[in-house]
N, C-alpha and C. Protein backbone atom coordinates (compact mmCIF):
# COMPACT_ATOMS: atom_id res chain seq x y z
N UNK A 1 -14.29 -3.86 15.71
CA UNK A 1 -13.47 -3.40 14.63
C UNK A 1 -12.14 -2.94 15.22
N UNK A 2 -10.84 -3.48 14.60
CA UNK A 2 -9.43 -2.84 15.18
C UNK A 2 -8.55 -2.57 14.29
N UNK A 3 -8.27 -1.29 13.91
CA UNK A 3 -7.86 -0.72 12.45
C UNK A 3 -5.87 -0.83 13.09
N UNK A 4 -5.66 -0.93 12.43
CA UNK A 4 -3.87 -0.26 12.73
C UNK A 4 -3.70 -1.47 13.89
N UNK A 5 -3.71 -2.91 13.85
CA UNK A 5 -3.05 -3.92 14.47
C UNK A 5 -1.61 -3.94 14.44
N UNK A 6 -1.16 -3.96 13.07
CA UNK A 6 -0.11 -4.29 12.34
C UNK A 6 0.93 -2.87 13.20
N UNK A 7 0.84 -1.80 13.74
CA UNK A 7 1.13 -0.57 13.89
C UNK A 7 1.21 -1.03 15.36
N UNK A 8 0.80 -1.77 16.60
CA UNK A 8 1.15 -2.28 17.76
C UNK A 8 2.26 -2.91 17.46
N UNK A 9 3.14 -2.57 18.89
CA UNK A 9 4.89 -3.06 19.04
C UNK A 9 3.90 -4.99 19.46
N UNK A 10 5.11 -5.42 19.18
CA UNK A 10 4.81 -7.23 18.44
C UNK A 10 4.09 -7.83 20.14
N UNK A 11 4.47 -7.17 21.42
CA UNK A 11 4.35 -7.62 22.39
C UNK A 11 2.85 -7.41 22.42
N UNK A 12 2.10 -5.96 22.32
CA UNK A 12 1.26 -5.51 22.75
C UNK A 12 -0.01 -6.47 21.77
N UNK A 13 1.02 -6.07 20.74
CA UNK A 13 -0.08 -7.16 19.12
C UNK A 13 -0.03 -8.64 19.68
N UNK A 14 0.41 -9.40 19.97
CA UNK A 14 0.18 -10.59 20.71
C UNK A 14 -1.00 -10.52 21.57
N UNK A 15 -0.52 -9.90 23.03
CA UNK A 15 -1.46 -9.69 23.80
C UNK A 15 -2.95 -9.51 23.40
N UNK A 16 -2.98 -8.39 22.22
CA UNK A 16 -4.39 -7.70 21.74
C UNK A 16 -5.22 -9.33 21.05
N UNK A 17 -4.24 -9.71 20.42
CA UNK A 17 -4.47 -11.09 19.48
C UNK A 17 -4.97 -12.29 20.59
N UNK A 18 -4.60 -12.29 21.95
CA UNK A 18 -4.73 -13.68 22.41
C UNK A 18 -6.38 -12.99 23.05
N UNK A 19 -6.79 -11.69 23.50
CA UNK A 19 -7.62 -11.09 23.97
C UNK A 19 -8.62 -11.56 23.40
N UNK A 20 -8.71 -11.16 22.14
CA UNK A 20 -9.69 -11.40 21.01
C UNK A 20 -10.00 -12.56 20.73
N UNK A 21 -9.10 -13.70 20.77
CA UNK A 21 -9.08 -15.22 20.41
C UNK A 21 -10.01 -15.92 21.98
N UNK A 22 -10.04 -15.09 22.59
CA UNK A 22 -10.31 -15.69 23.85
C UNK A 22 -12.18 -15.09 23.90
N UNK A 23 -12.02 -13.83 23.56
CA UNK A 23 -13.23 -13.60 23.37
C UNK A 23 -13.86 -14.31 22.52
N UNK A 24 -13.87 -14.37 21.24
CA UNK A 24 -14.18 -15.44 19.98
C UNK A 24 -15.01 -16.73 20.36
N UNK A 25 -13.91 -17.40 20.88
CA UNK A 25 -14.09 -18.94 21.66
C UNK A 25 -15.15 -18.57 22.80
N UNK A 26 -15.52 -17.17 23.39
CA UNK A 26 -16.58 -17.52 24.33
C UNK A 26 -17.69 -17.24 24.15
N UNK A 27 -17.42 -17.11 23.25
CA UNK A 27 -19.19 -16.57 22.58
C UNK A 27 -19.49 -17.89 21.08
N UNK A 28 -20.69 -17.58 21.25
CA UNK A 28 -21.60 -18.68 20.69
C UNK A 28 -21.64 -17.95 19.03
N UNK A 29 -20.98 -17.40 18.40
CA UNK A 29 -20.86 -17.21 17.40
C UNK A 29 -21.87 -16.03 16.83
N UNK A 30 -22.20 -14.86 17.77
CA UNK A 30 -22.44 -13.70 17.59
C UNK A 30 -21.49 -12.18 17.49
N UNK A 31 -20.44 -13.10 18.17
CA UNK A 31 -19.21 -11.76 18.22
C UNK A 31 -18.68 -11.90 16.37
N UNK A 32 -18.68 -10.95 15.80
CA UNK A 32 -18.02 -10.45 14.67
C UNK A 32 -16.73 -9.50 15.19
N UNK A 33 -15.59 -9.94 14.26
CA UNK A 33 -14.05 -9.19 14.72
C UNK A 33 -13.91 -8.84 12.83
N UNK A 34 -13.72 -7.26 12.73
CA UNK A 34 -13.03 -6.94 11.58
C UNK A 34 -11.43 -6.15 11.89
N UNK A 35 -11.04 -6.42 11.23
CA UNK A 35 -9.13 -6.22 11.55
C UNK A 35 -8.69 -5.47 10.12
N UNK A 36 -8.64 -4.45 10.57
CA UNK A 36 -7.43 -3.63 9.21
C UNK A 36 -6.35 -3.50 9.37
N UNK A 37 -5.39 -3.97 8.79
CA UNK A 37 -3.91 -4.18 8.78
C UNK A 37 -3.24 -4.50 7.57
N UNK A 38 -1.94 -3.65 8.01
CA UNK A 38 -1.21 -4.09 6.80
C UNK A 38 -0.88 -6.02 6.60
N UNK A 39 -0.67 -6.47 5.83
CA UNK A 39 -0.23 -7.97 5.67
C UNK A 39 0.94 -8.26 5.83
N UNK A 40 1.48 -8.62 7.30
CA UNK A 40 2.08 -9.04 8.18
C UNK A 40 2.27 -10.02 8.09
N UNK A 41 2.93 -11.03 8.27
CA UNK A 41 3.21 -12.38 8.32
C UNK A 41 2.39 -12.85 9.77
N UNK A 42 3.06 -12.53 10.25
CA UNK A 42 2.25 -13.61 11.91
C UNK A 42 0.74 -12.64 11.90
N UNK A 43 0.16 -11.98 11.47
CA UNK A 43 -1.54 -11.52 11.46
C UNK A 43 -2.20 -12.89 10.08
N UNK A 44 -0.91 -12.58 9.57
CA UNK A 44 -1.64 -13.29 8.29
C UNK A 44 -1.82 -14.88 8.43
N UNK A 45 -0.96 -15.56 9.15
CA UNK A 45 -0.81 -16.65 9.81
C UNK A 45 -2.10 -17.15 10.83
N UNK A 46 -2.17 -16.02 11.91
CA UNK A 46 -2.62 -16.17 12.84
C UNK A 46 -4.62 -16.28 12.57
N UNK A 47 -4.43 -15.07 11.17
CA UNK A 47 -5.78 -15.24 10.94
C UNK A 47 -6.34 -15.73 9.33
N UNK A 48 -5.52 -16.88 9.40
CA UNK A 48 -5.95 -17.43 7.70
C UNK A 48 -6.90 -18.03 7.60
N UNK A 49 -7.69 -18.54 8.97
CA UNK A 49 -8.96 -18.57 8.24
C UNK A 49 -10.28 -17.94 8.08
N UNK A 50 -9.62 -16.88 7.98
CA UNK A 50 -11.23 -15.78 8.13
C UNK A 50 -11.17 -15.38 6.53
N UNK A 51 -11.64 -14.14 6.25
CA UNK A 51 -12.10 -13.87 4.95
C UNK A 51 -11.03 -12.47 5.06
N UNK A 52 -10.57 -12.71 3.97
CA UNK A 52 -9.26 -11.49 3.71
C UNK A 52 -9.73 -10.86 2.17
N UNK A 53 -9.94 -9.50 2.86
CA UNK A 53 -10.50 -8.25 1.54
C UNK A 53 -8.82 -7.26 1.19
N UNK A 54 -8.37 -7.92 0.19
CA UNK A 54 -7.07 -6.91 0.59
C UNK A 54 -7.39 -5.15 -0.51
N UNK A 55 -7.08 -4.61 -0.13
CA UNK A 55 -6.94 -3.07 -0.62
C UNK A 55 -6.17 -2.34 -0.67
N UNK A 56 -5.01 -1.74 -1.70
CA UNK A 56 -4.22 -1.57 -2.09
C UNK A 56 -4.19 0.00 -2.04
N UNK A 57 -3.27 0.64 -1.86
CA UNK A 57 -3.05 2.07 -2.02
C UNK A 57 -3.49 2.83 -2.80
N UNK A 58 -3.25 2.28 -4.21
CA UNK A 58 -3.80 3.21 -5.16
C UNK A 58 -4.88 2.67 -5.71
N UNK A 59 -6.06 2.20 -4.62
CA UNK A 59 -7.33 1.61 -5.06
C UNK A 59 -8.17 2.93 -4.74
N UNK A 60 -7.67 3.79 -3.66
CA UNK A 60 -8.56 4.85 -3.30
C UNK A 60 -8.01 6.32 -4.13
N UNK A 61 -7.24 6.24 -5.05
CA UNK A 61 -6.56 7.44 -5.99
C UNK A 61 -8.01 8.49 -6.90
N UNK A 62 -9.21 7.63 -7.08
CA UNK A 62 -10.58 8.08 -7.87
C UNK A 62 -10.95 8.83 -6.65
N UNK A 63 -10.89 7.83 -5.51
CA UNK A 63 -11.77 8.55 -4.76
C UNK A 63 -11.03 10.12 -3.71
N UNK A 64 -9.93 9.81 -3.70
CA UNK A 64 -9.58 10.90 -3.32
C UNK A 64 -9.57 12.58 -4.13
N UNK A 65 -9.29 11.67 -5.72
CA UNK A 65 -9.40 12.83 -6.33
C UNK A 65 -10.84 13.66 -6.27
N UNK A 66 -11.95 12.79 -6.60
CA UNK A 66 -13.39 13.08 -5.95
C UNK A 66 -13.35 14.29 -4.62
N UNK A 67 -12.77 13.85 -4.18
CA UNK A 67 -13.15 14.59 -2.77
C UNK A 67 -12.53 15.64 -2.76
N UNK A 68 -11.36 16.38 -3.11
CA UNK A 68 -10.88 17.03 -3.57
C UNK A 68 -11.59 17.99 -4.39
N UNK A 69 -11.62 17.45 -5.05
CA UNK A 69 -12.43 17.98 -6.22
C UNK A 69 -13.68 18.89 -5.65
N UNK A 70 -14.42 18.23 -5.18
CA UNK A 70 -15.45 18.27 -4.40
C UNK A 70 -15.48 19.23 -3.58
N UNK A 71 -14.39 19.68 -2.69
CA UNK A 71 -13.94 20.53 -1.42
C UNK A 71 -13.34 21.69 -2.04
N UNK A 72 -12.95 21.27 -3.49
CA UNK A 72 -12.21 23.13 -4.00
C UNK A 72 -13.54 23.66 -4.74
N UNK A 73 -14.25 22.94 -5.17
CA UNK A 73 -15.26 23.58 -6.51
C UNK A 73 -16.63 23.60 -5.12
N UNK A 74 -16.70 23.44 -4.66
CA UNK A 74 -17.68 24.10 -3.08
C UNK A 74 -17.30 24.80 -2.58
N UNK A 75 -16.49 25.59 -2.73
CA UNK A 75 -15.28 26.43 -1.60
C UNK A 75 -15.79 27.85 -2.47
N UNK A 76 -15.94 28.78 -2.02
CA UNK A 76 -16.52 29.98 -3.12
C UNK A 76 -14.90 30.77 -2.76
N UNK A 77 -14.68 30.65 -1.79
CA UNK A 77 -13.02 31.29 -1.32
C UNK A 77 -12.29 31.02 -2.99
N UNK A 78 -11.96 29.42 -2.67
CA UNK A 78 -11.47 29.41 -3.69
C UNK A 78 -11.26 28.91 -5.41
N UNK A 79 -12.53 28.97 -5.56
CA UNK A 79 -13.54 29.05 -6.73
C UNK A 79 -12.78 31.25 -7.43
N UNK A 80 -12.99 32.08 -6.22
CA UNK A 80 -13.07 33.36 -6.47
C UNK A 80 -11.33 33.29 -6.94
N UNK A 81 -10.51 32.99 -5.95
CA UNK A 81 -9.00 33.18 -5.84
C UNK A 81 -8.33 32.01 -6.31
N UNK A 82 -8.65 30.89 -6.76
CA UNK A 82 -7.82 30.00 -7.74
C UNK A 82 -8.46 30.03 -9.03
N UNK A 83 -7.31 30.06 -10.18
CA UNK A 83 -7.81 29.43 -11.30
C UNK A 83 -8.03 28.03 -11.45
N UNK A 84 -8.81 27.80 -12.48
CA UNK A 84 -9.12 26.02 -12.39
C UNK A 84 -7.99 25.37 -12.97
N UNK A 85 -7.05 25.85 -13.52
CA UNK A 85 -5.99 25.11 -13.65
C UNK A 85 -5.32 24.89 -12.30
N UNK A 86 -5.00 25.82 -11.24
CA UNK A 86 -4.45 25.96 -10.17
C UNK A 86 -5.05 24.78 -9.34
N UNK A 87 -6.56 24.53 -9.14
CA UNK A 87 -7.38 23.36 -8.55
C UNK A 87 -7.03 22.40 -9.31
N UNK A 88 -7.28 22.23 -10.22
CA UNK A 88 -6.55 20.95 -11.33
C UNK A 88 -5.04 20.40 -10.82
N UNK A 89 -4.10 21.27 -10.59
CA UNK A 89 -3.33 21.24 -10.09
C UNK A 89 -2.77 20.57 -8.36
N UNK A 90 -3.98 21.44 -7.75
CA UNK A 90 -4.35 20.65 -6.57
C UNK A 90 -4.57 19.01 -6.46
N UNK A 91 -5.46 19.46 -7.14
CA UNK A 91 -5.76 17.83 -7.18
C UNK A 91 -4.87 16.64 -7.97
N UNK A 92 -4.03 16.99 -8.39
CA UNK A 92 -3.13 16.20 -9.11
C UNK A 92 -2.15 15.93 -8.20
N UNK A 93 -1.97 16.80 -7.31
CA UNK A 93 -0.86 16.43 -5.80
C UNK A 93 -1.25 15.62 -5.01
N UNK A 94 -2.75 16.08 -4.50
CA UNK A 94 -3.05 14.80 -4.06
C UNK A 94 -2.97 13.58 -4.28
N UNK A 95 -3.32 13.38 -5.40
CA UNK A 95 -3.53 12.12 -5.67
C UNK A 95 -2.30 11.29 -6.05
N UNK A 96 -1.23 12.65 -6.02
CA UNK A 96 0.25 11.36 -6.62
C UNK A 96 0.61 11.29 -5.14
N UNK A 97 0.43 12.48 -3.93
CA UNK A 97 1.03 12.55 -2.83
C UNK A 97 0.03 11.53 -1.97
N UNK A 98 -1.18 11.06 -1.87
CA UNK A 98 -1.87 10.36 -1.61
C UNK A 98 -1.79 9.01 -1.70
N UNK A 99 -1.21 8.19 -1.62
CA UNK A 99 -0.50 6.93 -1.67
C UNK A 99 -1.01 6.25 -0.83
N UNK A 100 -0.71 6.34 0.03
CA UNK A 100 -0.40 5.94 1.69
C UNK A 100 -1.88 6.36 2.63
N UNK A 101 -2.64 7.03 1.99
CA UNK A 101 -4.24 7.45 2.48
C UNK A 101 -5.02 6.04 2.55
């Protein structure tokens, strides 16, 4: 698994890319490679024929609010010292400031 490809300077992302391609080819078709990256042109090129799951920013907006949610209303701290509008509130930042999660 290699999360943040797209986030290597283009030299190092080559290199990492020919590594992997080399591994691939030497194995008998037990090595599995999953790649998270943004959609890049030369990743997207390089790996068009595999299976591409794309996932979008504000696909995880439910689930963050969830968790949130989750972490203030378990919290007895601040269950005691926020009002639930105030957590309501919380969680509404997140999730607009949460974009990019």
């Amino acid at each position: 698994m290699v999360d943040g490809l797209d986030e290597c300077d283009h030299e190092t992302r080559q290199e990492l890319m020919a590594a992997m391609e080399k591994l691939r080819l030497a194995d008998s078709g037990l090595l599995k490679i999953f790649l998270a990256s943004r959609n890049d042109m030369d990743l997207a090129d390089a790996y068009q024929g595999g299976y591409h799951i794309e996932v979008c920013s504000g696909d995880n907006k439910n689930d963050i609010e969830k968790f949130v949610e989750f972490k203030l209303n378990g919290n007895k701290w601040c269950q005691k010292y926020f009002l639930s509008s105030v957590r309501r509130n919380i969680v509404d930042i997140f999730k607009r400031k949460g974009q990019g999660m």
